[in-house]
Protein backbone atom coordinates (compact mmCIF):
# COMPACT_ATOMS: atom_id res chain seq x y z
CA UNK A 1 0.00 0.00 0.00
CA UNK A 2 3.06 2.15 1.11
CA UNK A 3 4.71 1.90 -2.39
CA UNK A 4 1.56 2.62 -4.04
CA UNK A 5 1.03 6.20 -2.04
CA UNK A 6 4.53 7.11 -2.46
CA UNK A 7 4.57 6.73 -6.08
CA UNK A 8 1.41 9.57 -6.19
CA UNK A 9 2.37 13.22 -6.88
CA UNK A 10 -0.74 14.26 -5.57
CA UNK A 11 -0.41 15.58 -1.69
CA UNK A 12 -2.93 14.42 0.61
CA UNK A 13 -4.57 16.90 3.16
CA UNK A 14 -6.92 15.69 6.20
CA UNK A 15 -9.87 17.49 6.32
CA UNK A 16 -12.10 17.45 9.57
CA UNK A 17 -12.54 19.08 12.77
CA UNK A 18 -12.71 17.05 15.72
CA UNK A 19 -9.37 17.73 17.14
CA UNK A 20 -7.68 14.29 18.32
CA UNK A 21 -9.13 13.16 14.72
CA UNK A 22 -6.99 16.23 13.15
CA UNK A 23 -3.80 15.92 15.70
CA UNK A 24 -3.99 11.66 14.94
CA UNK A 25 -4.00 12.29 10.76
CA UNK A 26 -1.34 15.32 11.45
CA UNK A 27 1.53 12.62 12.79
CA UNK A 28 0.76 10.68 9.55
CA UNK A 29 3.76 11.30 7.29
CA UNK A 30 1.32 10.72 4.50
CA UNK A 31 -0.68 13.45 5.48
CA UNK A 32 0.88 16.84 3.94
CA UNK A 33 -1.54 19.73 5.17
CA UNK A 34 -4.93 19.90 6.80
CA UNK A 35 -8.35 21.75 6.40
CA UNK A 36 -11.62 22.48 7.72
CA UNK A 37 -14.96 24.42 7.61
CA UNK A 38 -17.48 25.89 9.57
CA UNK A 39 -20.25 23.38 8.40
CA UNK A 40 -17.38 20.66 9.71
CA UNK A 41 -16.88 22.73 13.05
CA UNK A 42 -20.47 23.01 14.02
CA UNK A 43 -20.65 19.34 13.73
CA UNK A 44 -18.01 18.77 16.07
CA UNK A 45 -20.03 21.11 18.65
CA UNK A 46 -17.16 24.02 18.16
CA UNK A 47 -18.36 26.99 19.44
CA UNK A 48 -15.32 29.05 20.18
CA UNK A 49 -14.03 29.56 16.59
CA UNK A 50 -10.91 31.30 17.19
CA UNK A 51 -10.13 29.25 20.64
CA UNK A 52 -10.37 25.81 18.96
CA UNK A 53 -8.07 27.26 15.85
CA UNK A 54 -5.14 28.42 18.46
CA UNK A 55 -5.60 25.43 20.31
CA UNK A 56 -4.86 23.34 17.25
CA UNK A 57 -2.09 25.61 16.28
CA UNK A 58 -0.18 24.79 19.42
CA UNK A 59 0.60 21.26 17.89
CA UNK A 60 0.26 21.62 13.87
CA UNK A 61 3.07 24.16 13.42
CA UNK A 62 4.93 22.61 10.47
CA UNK A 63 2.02 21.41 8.26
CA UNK A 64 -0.68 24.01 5.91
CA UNK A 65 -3.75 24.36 7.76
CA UNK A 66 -6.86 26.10 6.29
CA UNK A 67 -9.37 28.17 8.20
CA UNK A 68 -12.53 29.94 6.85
CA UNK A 69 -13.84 33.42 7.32
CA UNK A 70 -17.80 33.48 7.70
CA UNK A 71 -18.58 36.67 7.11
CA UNK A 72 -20.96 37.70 3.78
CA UNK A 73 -19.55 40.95 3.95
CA UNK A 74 -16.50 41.78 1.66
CA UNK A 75 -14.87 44.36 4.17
CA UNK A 76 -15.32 42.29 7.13
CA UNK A 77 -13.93 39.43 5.23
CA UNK A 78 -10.88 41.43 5.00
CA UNK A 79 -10.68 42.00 8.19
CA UNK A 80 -11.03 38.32 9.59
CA UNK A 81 -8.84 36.85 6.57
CA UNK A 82 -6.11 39.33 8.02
CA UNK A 83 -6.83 38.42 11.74
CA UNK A 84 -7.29 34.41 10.94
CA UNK A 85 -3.43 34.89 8.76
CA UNK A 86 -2.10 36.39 11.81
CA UNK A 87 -2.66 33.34 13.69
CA UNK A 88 0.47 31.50 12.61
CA UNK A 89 2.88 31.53 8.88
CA UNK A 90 1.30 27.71 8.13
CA UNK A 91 -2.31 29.47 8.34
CA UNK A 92 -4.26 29.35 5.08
CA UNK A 93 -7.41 31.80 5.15
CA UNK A 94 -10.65 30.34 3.23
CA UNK A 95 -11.98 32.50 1.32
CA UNK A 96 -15.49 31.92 -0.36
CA UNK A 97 -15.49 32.14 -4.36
CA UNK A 98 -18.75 34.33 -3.82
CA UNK A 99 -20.71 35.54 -0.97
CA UNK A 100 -24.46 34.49 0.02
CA UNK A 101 -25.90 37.14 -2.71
CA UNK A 102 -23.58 35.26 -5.39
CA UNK A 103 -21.23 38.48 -5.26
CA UNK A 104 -17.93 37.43 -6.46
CA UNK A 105 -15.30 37.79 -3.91
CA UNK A 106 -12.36 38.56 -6.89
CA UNK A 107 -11.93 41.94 -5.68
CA UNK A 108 -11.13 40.92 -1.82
CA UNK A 109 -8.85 37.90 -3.19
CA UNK A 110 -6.56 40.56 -4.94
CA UNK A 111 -6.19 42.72 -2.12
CA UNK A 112 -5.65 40.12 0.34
CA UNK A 113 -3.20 38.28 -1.92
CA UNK A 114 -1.32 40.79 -3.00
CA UNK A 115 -0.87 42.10 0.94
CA UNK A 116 0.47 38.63 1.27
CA UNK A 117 -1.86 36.68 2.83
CA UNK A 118 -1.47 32.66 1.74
CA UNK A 119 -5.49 32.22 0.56
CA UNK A 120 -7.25 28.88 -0.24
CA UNK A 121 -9.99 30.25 -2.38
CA UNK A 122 -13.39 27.23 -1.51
CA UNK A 123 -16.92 26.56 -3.11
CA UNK A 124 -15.16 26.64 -6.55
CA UNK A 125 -17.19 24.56 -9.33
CA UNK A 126 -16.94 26.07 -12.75
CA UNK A 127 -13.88 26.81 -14.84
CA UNK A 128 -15.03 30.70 -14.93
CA UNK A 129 -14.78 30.47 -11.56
CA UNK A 130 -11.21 29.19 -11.72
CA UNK A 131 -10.31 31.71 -14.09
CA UNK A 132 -11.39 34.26 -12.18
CA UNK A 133 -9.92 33.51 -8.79
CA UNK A 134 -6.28 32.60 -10.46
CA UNK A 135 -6.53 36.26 -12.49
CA UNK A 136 -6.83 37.66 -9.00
CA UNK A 137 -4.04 35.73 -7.19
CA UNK A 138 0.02 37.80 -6.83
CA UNK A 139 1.83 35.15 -8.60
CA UNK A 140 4.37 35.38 -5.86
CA UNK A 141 2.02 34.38 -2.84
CA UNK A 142 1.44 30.98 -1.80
CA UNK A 143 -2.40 29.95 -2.37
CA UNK A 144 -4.94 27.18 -3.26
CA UNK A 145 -7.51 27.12 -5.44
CA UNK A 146 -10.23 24.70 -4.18
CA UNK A 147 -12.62 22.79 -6.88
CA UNK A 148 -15.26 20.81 -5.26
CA UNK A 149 -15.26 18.01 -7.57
CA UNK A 150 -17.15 15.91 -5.26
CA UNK A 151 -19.64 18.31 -5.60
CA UNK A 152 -19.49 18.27 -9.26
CA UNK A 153 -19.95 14.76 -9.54
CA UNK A 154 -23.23 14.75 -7.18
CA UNK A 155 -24.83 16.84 -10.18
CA UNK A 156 -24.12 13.60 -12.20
CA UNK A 157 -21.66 15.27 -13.77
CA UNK A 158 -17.73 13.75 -14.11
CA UNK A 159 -15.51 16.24 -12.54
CA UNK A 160 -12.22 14.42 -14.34
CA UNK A 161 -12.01 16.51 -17.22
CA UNK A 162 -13.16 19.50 -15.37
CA UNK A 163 -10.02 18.89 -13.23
CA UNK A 164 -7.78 18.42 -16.02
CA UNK A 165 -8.58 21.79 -17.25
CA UNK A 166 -8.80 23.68 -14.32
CA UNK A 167 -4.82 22.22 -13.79
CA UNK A 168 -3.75 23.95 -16.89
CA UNK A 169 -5.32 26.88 -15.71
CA UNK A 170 -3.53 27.51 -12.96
CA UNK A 171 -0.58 27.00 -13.92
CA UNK A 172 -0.42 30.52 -14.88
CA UNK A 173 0.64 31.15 -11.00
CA UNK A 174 3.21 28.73 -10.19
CA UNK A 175 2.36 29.36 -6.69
CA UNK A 176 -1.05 28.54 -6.81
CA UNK A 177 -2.10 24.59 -6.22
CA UNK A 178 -5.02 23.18 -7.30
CA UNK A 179 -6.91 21.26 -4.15
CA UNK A 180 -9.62 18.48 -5.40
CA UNK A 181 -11.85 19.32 -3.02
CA UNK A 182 -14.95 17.42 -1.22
CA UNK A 183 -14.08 13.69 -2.79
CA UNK A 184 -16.78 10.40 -2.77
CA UNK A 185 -14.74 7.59 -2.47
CA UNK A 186 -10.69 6.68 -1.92
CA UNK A 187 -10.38 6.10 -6.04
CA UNK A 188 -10.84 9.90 -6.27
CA UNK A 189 -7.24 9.82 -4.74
CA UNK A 190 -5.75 8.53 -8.05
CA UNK A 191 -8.28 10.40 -9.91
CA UNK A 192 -6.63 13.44 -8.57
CA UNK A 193 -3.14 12.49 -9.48
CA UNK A 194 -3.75 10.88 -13.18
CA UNK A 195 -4.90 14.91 -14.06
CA UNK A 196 -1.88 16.60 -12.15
CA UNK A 197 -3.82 17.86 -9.64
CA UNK A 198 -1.68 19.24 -6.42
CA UNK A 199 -3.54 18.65 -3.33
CA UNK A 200 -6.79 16.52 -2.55
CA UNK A 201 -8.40 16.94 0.67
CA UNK A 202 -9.92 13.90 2.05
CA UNK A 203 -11.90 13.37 5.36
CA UNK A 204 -11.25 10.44 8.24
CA UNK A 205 -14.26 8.30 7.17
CA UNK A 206 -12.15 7.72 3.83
CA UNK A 207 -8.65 7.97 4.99
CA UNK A 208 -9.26 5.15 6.60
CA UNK A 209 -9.67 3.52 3.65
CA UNK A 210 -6.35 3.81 3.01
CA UNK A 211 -5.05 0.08 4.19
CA UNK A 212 -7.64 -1.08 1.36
CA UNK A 213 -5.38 0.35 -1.25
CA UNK A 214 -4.39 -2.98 -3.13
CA UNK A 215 -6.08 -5.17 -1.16
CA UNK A 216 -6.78 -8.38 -2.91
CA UNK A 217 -10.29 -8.69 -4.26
CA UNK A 218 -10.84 -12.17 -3.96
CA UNK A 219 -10.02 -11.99 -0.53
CA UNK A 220 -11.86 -8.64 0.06
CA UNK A 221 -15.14 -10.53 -1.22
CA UNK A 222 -14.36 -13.68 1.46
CA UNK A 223 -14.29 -10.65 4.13
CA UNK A 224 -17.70 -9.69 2.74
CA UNK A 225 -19.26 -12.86 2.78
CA UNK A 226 -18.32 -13.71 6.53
CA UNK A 227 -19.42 -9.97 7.82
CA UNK A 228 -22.86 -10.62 6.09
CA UNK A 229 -22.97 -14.23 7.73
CA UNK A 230 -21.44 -13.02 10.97
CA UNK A 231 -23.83 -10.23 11.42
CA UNK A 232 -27.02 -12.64 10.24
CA UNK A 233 -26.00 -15.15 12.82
CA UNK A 234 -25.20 -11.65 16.02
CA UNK A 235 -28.86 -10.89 14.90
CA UNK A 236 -30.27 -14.03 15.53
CA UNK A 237 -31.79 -14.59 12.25
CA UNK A 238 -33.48 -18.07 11.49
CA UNK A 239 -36.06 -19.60 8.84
């Protein structure tokens, strides 16, 4: 399995908030960077935003972490982004491709990345969207550019080619990465790599997939038969 990760490009980022869950996939050497959300931190019960983030801080030091703004306001979007930056130089600051009102935040993500503020630019699913946000970003500041392919592909819609394109678009900043963003399943992994994409950020629930990664079918299909007998038989069942 170890040989098979190694040989992908693609860097894998943790995305979650519960915090042993985030300090546990942080010692991971596999694990390059890690993110999260508000939608992910009101799940966990967070309800001090800015306590939780410098509490995390005080361990994850020497890996990208991501935090989000949540205001719909440009200006005061500007302010947190600069306030959330300040928090520590691996601090990414989330930055939504529009507001609520479907206002696009282009204008903010030039003036923050040109004051040097390392952005990860989220909700992105079209390729004018992309565009848009890489026209904005100082080619000398570090920054993501997040495509929710997941996303994508719950519209029915593959996100592969999408991808593909959206790679050679931002390769117009050669500091900007391209995150696959918001994946299904663990094959999204290699998805992610076959179309050069730089980062994909993947929750617990699937990293812990990861031991399946060339698992033997035959014998993955035995394991499958005995849970489904094991569990009929816990259960009681009879005819």
């Amino acid at each position: 399995m170890m040989n098979i990760l190694d040989s992908l490009k693609v860097k894998i980022f943790a995305d979650g908030a519960d915090k042993a869950g985030m300090i546990e996939m942080y010692n991971k050497p596999i694990i390059k960077g890690l993110t999260t959300n508000p939608t992910l931190m009101k799940k966990a019960g967070i309800s001090d935003y800015e306590g939780f983030a410098r509490e995390i801080l005080k361990t994850i030091k020497d890996k990208p972490l991501s935090f989000e703004v949540f205001s719909d306001d440009l200006s005061e979007m500007n302010r947190q982004a600069h306030k959330i930056a300040a928090w520590g130089n691996n601090v990414y600051v989330k930055i939504p491709v529009t507001n609520t009102k479907k206002i696009s935040t282009g204008s903010l993500i030039k003036e923050l990345s040109n004051d040097g503020v390392k952005l990860n630019i989220t909700a992105i699913m079209t390729l004018h969207q992309v565009r848009d946000v890489v026209l904005n970003l100082n080619p000398e500041v570090s920054s993501y550019v997040s495509v929710f392919a997941g996303r994508i592909a719950d519209t029915g819609t593959d996100p592969v080619p999408l991808m593909a394109d959206a790679v050679d678009i931002t390769r117009s900043k050669p500091k900007a990465e391209l995150i696959w963003a918001s994946p299904r399943e663990l094959l999204n992994i290699f998805h992610a790599d076959q179309v050069g994409c730089h980062i994909i950020t993947v929750t617990n629930d699937i990293l812990k997939k990861l031991d399946l990664i060339g698992y033997e079918l035959e014998n993955y299909s035995l394991d499958t038969v005995k849970m489904f007998y094991n569990d009929a038989k816990a259960a009681g069942f009879n005819l």
